[in-house]
C-alpha atoms as a PDB file:
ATOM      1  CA  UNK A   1       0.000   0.000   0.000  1.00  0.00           C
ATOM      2  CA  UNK A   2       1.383   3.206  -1.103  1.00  0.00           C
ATOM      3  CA  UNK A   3       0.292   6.626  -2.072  1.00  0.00           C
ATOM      4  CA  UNK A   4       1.933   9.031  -4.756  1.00  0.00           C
ATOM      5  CA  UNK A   5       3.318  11.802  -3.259  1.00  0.00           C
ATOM      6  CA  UNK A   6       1.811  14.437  -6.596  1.00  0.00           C
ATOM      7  CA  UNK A   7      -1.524  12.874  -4.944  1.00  0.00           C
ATOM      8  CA  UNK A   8      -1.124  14.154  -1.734  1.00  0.00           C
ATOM      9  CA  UNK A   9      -0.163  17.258  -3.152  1.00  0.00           C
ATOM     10  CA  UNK A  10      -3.318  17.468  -5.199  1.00  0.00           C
ATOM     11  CA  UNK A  11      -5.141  16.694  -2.306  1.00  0.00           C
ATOM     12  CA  UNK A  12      -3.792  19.702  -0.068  1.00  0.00           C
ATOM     13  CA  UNK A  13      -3.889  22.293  -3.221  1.00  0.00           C
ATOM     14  CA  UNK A  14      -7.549  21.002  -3.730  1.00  0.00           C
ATOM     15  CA  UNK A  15      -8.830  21.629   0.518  1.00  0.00           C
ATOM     16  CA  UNK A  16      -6.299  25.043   0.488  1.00  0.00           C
ATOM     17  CA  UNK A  17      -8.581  25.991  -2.485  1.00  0.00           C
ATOM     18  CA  UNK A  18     -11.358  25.150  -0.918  1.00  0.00           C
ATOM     19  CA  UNK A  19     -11.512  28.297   1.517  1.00  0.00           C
ATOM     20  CA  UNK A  20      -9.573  26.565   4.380  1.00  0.00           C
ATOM     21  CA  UNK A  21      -6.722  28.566   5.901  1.00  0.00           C
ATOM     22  CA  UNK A  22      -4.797  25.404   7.170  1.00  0.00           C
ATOM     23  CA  UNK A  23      -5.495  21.529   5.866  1.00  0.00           C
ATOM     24  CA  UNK A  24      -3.227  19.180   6.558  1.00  0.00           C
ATOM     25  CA  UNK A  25      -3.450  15.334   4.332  1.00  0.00           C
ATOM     26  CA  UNK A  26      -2.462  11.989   6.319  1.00  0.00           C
ATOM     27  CA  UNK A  27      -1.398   9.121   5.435  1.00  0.00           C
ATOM     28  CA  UNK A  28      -0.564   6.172   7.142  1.00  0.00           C
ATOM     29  CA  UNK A  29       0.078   2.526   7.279  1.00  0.00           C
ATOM     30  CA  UNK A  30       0.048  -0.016  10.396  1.00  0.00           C
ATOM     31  CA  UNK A  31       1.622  -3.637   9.825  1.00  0.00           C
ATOM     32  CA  UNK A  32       0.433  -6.017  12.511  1.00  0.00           C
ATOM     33  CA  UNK A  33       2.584  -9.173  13.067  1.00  0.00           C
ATOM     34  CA  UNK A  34       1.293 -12.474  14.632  1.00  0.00           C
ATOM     35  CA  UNK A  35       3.808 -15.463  15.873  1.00  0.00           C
ATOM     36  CA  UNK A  36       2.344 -18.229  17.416  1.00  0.00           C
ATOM     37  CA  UNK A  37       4.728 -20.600  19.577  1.00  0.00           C
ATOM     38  CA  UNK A  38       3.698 -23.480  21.475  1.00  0.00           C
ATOM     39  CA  UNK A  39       5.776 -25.374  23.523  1.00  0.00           C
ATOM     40  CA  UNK A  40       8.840 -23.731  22.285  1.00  0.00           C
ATOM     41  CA  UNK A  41       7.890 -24.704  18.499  1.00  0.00           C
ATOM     42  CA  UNK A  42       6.882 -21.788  15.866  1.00  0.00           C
ATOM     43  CA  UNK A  43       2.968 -23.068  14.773  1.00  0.00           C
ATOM     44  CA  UNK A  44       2.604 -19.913  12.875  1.00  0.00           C
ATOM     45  CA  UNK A  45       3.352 -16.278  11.392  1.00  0.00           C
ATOM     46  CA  UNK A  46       1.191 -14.096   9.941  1.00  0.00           C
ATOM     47  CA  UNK A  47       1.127 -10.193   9.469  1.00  0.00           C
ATOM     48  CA  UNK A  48      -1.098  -7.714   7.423  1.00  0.00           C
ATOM     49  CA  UNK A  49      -1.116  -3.942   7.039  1.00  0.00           C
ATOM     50  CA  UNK A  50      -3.671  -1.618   6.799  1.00  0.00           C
ATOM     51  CA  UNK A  51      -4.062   2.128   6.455  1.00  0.00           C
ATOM     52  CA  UNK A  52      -5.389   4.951   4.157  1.00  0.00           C
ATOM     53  CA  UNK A  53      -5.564   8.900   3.690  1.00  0.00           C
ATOM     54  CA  UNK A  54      -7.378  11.349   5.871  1.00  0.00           C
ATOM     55  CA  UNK A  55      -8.503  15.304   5.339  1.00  0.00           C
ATOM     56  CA  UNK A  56      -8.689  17.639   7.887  1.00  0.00           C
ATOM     57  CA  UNK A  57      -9.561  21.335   7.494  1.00  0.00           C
ATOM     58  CA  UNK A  58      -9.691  24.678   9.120  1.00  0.00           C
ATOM     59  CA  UNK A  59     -12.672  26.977   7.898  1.00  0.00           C
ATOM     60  CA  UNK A  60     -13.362  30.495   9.751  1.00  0.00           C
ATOM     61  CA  UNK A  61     -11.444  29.265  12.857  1.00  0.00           C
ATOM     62  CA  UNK A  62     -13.043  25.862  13.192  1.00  0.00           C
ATOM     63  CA  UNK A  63     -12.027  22.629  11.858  1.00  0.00           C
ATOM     64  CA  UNK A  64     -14.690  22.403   9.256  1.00  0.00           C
ATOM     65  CA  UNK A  65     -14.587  18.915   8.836  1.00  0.00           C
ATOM     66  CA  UNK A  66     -12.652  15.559   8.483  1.00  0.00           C
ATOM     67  CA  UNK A  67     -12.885  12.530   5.851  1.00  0.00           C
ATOM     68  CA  UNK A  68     -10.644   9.357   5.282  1.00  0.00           C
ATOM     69  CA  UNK A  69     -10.815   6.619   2.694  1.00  0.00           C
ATOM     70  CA  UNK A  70      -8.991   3.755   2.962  1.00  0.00           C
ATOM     71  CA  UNK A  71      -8.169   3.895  -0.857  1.00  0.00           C
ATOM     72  CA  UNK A  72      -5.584   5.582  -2.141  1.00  0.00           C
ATOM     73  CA  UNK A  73      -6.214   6.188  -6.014  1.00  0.00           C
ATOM     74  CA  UNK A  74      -6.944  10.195  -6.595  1.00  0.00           C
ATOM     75  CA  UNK A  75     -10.559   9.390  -6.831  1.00  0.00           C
ATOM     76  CA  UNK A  76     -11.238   8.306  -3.662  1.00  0.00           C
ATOM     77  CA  UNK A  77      -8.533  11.020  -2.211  1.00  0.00           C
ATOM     78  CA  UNK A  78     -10.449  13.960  -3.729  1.00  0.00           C
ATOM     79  CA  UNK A  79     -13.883  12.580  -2.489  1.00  0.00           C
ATOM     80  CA  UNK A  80     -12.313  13.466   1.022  1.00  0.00           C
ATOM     81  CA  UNK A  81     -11.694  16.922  -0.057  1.00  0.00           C
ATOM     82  CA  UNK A  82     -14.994  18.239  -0.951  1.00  0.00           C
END
C-alpha cells in the first residue's frame, strides 16, 4: 500500500482551495505481526497492514470537517476533499 506523493499534493492544493486557511493530508500505514509458539515450536506467522488517507480542514477558525478513505487512487482522495 502506497500513495503518490503528486496525490497528496493534489489533495492539499484542492482543501487550500477550498476556503480553508490550514489543511493538513495523512497518510498512514500499520503492519500487525502475529507469531504463534507453542511449547517452544513456531505453529505460525502471519502479518497484514492496513491504512489509508485522511482530510482535515480549518474553515473560519473551526475545523470544518474531516474525511478518510482507505483507498488511495486520486478518486477516492479527492472525495475526502470536498
Amino acid at each position: 500500500m502506497s500513495l503518490p506523493e503528486d496525490v497528496m499534493t493534489k489533495a492539499l492544493d484542492l482543501a487550500l482551495g477550498s476556503g480553508s486557511s490550514y489543511a493538513e493530508v495523512r497518510y498512514q500505514v500499520d503492519t500487525v505481526r502475529f507469531v504463534n509458539v507453542r511449547n517452544g515450536a513456531l505453529q505460525s506467522l502471519s502479518s497484514y497492514s492496513y491504512g489509508g488517507v485522511s482530510v482535515r480542514v480549518l474553515v473560519d477558525g473551526m475545523w470544518g470537517g474531516f474525511a478518510a478513505t482507505s483507498n488511495t487512487d486520486w478518486e477516492s482522495v479527492r472525495g475526502c476533499c470536498g
